[in-house]
PDB file of N, CA and C in Angstrom:
ATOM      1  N   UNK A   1     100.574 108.191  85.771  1.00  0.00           N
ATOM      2  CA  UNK A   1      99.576 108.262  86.794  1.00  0.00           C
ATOM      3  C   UNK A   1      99.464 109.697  87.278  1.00  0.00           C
ATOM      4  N   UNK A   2      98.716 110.161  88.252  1.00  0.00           N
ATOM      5  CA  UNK A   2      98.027 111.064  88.482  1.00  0.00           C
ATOM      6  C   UNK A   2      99.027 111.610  89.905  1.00  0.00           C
ATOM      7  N   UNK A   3      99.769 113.058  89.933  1.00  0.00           N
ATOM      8  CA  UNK A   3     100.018 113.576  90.800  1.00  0.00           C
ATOM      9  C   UNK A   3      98.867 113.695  91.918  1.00  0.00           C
ATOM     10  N   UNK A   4      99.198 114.235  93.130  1.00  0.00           N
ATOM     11  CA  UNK A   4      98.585 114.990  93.874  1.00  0.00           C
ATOM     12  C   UNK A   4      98.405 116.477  93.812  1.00  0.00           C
ATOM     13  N   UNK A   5      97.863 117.097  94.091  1.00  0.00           N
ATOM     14  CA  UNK A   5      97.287 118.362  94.016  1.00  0.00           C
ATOM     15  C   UNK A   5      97.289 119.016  95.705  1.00  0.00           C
ATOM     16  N   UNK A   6      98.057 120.120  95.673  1.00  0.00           N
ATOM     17  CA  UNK A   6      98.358 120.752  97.435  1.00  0.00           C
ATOM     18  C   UNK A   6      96.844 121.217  97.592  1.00  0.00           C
ATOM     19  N   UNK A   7      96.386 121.391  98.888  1.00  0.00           N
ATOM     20  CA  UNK A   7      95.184 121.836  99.180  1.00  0.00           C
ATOM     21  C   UNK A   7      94.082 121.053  99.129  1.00  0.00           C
ATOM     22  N   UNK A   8      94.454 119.801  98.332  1.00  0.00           N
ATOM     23  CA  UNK A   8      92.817 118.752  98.033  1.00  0.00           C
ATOM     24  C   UNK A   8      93.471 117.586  98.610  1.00  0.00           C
ATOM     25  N   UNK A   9      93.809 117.176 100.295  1.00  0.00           N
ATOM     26  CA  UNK A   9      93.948 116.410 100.562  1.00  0.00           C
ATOM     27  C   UNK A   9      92.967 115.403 100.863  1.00  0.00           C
ATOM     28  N   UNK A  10      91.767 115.742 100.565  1.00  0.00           N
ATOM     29  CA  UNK A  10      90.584 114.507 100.690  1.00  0.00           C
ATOM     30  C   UNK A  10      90.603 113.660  99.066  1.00  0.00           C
ATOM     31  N   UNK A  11      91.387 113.870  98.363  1.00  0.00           N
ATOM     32  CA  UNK A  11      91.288 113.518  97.197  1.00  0.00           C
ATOM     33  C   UNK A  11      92.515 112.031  96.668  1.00  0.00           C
ATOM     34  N   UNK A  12      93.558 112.640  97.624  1.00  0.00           N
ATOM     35  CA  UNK A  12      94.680 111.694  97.811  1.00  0.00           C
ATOM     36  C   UNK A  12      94.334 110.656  98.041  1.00  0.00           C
ATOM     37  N   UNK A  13      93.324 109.941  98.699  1.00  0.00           N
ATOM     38  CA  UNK A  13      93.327 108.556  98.394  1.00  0.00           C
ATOM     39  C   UNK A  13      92.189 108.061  97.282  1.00  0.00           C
ATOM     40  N   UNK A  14      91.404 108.913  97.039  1.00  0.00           N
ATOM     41  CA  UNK A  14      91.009 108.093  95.619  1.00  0.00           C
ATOM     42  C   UNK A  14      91.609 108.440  94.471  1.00  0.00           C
ATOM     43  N   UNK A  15      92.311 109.579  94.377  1.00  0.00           N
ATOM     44  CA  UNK A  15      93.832 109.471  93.432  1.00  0.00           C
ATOM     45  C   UNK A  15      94.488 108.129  93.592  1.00  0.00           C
ATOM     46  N   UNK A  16      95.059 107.684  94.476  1.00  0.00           N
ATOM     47  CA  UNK A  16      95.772 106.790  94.587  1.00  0.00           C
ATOM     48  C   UNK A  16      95.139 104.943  94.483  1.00  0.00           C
ATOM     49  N   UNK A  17      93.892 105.543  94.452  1.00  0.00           N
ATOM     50  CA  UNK A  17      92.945 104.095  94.071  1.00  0.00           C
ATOM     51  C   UNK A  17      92.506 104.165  92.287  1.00  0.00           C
ATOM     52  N   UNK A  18      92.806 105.682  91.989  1.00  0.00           N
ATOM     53  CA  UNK A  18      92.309 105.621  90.416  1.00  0.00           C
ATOM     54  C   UNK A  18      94.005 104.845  89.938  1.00  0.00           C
ATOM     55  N   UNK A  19      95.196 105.262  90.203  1.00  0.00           N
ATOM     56  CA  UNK A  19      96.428 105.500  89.525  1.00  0.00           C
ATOM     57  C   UNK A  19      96.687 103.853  90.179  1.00  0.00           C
ATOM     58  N   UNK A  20      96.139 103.164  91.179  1.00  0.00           N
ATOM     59  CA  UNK A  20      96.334 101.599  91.091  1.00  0.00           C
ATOM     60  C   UNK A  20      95.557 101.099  89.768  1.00  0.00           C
ATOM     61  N   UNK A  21      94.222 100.969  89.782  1.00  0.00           N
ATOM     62  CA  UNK A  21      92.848 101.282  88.442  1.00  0.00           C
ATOM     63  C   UNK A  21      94.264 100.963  87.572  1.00  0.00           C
ATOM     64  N   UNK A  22      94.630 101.938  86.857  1.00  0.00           N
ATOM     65  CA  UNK A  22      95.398 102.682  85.847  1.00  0.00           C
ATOM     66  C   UNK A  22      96.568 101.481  85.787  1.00  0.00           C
ATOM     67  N   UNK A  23      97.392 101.443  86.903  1.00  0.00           N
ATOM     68  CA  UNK A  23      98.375  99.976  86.860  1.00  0.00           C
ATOM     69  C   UNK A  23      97.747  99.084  86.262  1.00  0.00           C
ATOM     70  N   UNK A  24      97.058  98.299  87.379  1.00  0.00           N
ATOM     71  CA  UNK A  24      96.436  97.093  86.781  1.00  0.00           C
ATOM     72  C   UNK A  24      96.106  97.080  85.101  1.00  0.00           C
ATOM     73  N   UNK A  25      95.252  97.813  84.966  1.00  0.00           N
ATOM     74  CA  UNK A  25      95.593  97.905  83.548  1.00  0.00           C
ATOM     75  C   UNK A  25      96.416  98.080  82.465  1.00  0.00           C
ATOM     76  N   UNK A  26      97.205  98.833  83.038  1.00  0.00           N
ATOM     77  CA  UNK A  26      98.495  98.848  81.914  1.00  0.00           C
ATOM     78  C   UNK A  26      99.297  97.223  82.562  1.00  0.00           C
ATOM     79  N   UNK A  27      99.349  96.848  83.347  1.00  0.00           N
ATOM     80  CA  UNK A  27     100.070  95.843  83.540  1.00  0.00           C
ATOM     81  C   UNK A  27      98.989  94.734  82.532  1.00  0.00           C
ATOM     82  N   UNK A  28      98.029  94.690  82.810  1.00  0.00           N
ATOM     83  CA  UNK A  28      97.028  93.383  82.151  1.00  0.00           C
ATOM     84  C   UNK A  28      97.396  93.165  80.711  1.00  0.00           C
ATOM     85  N   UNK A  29      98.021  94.471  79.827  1.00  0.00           N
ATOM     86  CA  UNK A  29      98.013  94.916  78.781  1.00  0.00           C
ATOM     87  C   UNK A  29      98.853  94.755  78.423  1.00  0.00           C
ATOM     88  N   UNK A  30      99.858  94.336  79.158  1.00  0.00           N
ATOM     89  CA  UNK A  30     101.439  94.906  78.960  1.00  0.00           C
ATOM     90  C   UNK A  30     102.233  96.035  78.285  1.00  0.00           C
ATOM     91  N   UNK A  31     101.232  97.154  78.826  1.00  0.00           N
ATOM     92  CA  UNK A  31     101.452  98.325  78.600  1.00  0.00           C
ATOM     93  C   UNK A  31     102.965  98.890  79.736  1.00  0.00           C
ATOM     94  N   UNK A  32     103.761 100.132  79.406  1.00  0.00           N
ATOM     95  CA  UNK A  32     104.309 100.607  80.430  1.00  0.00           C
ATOM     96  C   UNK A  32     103.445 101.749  81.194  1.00  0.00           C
ATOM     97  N   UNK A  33     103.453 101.827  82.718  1.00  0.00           N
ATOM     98  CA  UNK A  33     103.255 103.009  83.085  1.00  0.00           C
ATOM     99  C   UNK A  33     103.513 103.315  84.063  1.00  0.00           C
ATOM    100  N   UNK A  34     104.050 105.074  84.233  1.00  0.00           N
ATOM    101  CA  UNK A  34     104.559 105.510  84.659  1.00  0.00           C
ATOM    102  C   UNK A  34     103.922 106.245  85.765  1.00  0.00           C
ATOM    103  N   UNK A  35     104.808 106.067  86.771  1.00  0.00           N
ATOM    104  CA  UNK A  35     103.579 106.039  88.603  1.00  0.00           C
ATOM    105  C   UNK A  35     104.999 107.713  88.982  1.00  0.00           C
ATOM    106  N   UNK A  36     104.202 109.154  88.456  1.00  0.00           N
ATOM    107  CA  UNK A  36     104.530 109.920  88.819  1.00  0.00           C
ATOM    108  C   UNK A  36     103.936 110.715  90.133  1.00  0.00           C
ATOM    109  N   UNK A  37     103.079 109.914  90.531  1.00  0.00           N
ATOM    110  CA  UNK A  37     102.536 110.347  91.487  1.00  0.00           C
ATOM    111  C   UNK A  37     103.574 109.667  92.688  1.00  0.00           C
ATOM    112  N   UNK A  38     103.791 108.614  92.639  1.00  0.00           N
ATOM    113  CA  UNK A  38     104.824 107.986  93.678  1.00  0.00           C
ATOM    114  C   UNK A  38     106.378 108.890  93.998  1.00  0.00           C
ATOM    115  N   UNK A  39     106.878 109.116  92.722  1.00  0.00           N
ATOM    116  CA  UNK A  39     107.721 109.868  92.648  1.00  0.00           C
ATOM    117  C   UNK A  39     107.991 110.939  92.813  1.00  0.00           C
ATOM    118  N   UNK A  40     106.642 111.927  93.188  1.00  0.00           N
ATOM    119  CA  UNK A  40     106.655 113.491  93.194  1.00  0.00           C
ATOM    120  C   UNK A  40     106.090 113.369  94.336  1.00  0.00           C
ATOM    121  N   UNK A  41     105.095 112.767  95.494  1.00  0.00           N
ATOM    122  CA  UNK A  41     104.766 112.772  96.454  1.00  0.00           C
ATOM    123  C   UNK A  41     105.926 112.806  97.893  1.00  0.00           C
ATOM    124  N   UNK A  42     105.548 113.774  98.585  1.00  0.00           N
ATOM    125  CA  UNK A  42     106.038 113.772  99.827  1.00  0.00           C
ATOM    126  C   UNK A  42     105.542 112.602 100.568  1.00  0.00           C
ATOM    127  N   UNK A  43     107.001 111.567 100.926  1.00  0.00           N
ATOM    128  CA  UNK A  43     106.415 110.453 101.417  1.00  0.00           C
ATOM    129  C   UNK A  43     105.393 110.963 103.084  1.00  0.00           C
ATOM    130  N   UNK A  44     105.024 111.813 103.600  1.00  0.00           N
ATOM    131  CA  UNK A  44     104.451 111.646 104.710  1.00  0.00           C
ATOM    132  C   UNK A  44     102.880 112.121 104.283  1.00  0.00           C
ATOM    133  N   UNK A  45     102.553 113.129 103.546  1.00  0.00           N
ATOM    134  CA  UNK A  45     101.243 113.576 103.302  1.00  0.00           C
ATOM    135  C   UNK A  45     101.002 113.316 102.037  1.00  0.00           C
ATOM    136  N   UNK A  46     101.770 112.452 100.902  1.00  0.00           N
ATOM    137  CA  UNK A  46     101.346 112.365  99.481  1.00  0.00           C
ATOM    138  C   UNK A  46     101.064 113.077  98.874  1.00  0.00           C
ATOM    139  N   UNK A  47     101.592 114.252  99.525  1.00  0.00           N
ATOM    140  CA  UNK A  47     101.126 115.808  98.339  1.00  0.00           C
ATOM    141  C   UNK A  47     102.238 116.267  97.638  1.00  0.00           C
ATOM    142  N   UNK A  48     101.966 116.832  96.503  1.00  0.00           N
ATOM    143  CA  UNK A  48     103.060 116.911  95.011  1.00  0.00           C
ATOM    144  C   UNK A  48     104.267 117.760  96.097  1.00  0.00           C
ATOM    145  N   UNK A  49     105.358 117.190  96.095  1.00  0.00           N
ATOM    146  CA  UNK A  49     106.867 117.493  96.575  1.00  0.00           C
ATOM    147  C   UNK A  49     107.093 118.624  96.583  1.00  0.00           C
ATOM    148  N   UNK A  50     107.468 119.758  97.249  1.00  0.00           N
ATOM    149  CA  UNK A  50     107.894 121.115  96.743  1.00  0.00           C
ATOM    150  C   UNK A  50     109.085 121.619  95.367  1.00  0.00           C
ATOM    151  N   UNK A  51     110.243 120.448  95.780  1.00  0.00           N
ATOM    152  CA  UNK A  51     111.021 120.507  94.826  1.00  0.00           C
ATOM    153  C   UNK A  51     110.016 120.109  93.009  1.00  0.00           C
ATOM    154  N   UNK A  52     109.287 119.583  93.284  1.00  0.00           N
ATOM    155  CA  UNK A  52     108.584 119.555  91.870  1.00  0.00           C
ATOM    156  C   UNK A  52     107.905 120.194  91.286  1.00  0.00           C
ATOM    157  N   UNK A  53     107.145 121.018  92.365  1.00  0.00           N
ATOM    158  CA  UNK A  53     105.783 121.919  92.159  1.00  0.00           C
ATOM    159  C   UNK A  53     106.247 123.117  93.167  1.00  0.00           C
ATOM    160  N   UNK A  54     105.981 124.573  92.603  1.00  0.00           N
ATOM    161  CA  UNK A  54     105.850 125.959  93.277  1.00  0.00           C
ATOM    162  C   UNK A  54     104.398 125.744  93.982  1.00  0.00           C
ATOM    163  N   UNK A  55     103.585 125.731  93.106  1.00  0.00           N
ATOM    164  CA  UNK A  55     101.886 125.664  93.785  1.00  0.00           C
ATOM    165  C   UNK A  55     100.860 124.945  94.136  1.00  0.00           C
ATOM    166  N   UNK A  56     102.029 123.447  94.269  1.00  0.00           N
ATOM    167  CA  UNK A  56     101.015 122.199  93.996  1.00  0.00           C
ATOM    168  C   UNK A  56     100.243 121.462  93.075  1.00  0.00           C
ATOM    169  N   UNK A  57     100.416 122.255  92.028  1.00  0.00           N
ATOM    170  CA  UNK A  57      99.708 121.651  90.696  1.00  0.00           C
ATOM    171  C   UNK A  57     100.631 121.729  89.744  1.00  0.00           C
ATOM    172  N   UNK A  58     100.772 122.600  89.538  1.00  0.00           N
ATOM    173  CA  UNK A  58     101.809 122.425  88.153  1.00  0.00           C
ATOM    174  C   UNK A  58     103.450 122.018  88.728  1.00  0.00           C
ATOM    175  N   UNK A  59     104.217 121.475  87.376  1.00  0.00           N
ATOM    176  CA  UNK A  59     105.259 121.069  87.762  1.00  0.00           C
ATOM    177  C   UNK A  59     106.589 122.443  87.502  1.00  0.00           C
ATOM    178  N   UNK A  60     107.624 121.838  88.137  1.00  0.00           N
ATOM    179  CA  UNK A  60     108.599 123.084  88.163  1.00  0.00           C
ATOM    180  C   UNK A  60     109.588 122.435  87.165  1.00  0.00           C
ATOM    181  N   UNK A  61     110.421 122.812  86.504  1.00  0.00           N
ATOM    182  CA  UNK A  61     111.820 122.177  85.933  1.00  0.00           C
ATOM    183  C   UNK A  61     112.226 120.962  86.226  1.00  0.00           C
ATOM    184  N   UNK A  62     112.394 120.825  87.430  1.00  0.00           N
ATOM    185  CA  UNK A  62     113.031 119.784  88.007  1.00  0.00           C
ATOM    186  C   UNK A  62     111.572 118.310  87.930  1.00  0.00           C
ATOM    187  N   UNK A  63     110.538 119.160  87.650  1.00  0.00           N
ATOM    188  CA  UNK A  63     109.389 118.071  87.725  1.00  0.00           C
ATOM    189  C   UNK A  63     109.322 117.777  86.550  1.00  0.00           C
ATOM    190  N   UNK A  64     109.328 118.281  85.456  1.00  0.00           N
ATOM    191  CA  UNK A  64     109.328 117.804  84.188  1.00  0.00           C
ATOM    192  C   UNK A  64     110.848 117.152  83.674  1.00  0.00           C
ATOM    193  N   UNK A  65     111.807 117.597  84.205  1.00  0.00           N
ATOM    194  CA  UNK A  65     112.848 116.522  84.246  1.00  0.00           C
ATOM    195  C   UNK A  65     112.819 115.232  84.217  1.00  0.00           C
ATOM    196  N   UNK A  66     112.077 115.006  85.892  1.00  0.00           N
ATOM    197  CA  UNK A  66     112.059 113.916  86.409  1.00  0.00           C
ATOM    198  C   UNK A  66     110.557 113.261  85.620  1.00  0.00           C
ATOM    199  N   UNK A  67     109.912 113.500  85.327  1.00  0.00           N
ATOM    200  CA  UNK A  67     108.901 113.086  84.296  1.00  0.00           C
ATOM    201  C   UNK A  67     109.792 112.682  82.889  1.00  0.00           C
ATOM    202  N   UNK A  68     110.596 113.448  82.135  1.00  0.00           N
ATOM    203  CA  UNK A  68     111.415 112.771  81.457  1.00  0.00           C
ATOM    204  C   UNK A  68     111.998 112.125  81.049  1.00  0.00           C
ATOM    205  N   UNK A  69     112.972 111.713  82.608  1.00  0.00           N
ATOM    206  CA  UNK A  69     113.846 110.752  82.757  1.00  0.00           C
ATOM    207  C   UNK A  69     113.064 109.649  82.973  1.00  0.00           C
ATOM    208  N   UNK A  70     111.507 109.768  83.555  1.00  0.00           N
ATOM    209  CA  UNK A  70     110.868 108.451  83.889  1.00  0.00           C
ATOM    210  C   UNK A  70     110.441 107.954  82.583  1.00  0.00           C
ATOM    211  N   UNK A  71     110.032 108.664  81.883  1.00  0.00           N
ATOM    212  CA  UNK A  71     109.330 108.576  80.253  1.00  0.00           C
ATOM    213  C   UNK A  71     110.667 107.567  79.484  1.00  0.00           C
ATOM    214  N   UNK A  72     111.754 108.265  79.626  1.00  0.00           N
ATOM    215  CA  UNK A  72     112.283 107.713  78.971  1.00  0.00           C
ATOM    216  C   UNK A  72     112.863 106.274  79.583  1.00  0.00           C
ATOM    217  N   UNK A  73     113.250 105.889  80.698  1.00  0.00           N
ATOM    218  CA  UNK A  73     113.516 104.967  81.219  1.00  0.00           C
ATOM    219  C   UNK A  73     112.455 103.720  81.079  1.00  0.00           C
ATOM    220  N   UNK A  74     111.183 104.158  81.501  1.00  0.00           N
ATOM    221  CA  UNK A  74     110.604 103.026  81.339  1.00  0.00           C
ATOM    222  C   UNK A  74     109.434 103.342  79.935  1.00  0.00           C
ATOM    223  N   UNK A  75     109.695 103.603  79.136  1.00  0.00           N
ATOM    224  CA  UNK A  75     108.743 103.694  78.201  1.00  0.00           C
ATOM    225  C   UNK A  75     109.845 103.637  76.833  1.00  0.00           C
ATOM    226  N   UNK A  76     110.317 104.719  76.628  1.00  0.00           N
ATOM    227  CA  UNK A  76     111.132 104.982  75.677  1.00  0.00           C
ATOM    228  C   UNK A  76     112.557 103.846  75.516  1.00  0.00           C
ATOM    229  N   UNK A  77     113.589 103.657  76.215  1.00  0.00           N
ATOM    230  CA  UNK A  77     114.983 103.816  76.368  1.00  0.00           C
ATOM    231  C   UNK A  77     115.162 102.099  75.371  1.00  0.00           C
ATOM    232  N   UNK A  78     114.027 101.712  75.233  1.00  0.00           N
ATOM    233  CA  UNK A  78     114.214 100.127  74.642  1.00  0.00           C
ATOM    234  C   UNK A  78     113.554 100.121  73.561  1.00  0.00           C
ATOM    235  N   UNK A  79     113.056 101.052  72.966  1.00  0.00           N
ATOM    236  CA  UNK A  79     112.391 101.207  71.400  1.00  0.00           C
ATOM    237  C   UNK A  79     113.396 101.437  70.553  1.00  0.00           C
ATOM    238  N   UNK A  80     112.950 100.486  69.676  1.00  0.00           N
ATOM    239  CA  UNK A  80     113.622 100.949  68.556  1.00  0.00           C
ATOM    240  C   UNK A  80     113.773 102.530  67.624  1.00  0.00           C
ATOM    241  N   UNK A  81     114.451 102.737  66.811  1.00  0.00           N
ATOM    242  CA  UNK A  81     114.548 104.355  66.173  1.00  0.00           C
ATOM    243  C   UNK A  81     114.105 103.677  64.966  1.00  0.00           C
ATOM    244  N   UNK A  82     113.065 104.690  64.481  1.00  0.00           N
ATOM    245  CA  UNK A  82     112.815 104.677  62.841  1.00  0.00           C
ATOM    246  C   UNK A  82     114.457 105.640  62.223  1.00  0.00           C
ATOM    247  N   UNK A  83     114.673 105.366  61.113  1.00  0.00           N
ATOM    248  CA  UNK A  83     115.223 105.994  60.259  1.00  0.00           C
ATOM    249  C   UNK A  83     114.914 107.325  59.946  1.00  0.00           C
ATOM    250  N   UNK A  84     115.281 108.838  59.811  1.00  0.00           N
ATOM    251  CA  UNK A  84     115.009 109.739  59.524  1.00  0.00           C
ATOM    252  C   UNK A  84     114.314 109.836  58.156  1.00  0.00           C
ATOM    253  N   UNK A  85     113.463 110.526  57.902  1.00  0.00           N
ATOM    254  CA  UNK A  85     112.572 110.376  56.353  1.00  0.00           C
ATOM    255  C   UNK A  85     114.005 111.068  55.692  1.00  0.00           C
ATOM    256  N   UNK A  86     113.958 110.006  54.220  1.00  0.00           N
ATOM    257  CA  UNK A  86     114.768 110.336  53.040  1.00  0.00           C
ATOM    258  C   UNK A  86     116.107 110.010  53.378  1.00  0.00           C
ATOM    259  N   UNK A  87     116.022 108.997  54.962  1.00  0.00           N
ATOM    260  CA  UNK A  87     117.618 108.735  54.758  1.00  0.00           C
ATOM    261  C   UNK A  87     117.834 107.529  53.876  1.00  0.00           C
ATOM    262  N   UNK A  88     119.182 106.848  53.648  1.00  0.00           N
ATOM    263  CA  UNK A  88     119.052 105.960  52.595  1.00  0.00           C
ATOM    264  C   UNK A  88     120.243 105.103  53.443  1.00  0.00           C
ATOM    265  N   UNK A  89     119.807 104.023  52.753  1.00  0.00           N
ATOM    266  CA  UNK A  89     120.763 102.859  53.768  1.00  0.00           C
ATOM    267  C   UNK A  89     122.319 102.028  53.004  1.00  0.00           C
ATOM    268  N   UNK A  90     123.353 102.697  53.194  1.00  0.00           N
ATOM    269  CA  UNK A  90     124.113 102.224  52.143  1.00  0.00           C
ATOM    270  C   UNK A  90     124.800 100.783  52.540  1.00  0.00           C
ATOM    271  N   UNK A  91     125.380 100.330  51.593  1.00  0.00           N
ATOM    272  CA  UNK A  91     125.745  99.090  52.011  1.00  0.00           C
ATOM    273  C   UNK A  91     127.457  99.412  51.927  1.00  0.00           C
TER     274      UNK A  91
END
């Protein structure tokens, strides 16, 4: 889902009506998805966290971390692994 952006606080709530949009659908689908906007928002003004973002838009280290760890937790961490090409399976 869709961060917030510092400076465009008139935007924060139809962000937050597109990135419901976006649930519902991945839920209808039984798709996973991942609500980084919940997670990077300052719970009082819903604007992207400082620890995540220097300028409000882009993410810092610690934001792509935590985008990571979410990726992989709920998307990744229960898939199966293909086999590396040309490995061979011995018995």
């Amino acid at each position: 889902m869709v961060p917030s952006i510092r400076g465009f606080d008139d935007l924060i709530g139809p962000r937050r009506d597109l990135n419901g949009l976006i649930a519902d659908y991945c839920a209808r689908r039984n798709l996973p998805c991942v609500d980084l906007f919940t997670a990077t928002a300052e719970p009082d003004t819903h604007r992207l966290a400082a620890p995540y973002s220097n300028d409000g838009l882009h993410l810092t280290t610690a934001g792509y971390d935590l985008l990571a760890r979410l990726l992989y937790e709920q998307v990744f961490k229960d898939t199966p692994t293909l086999p590396s090409p040309g490995a061979t399976h011995c018995s």
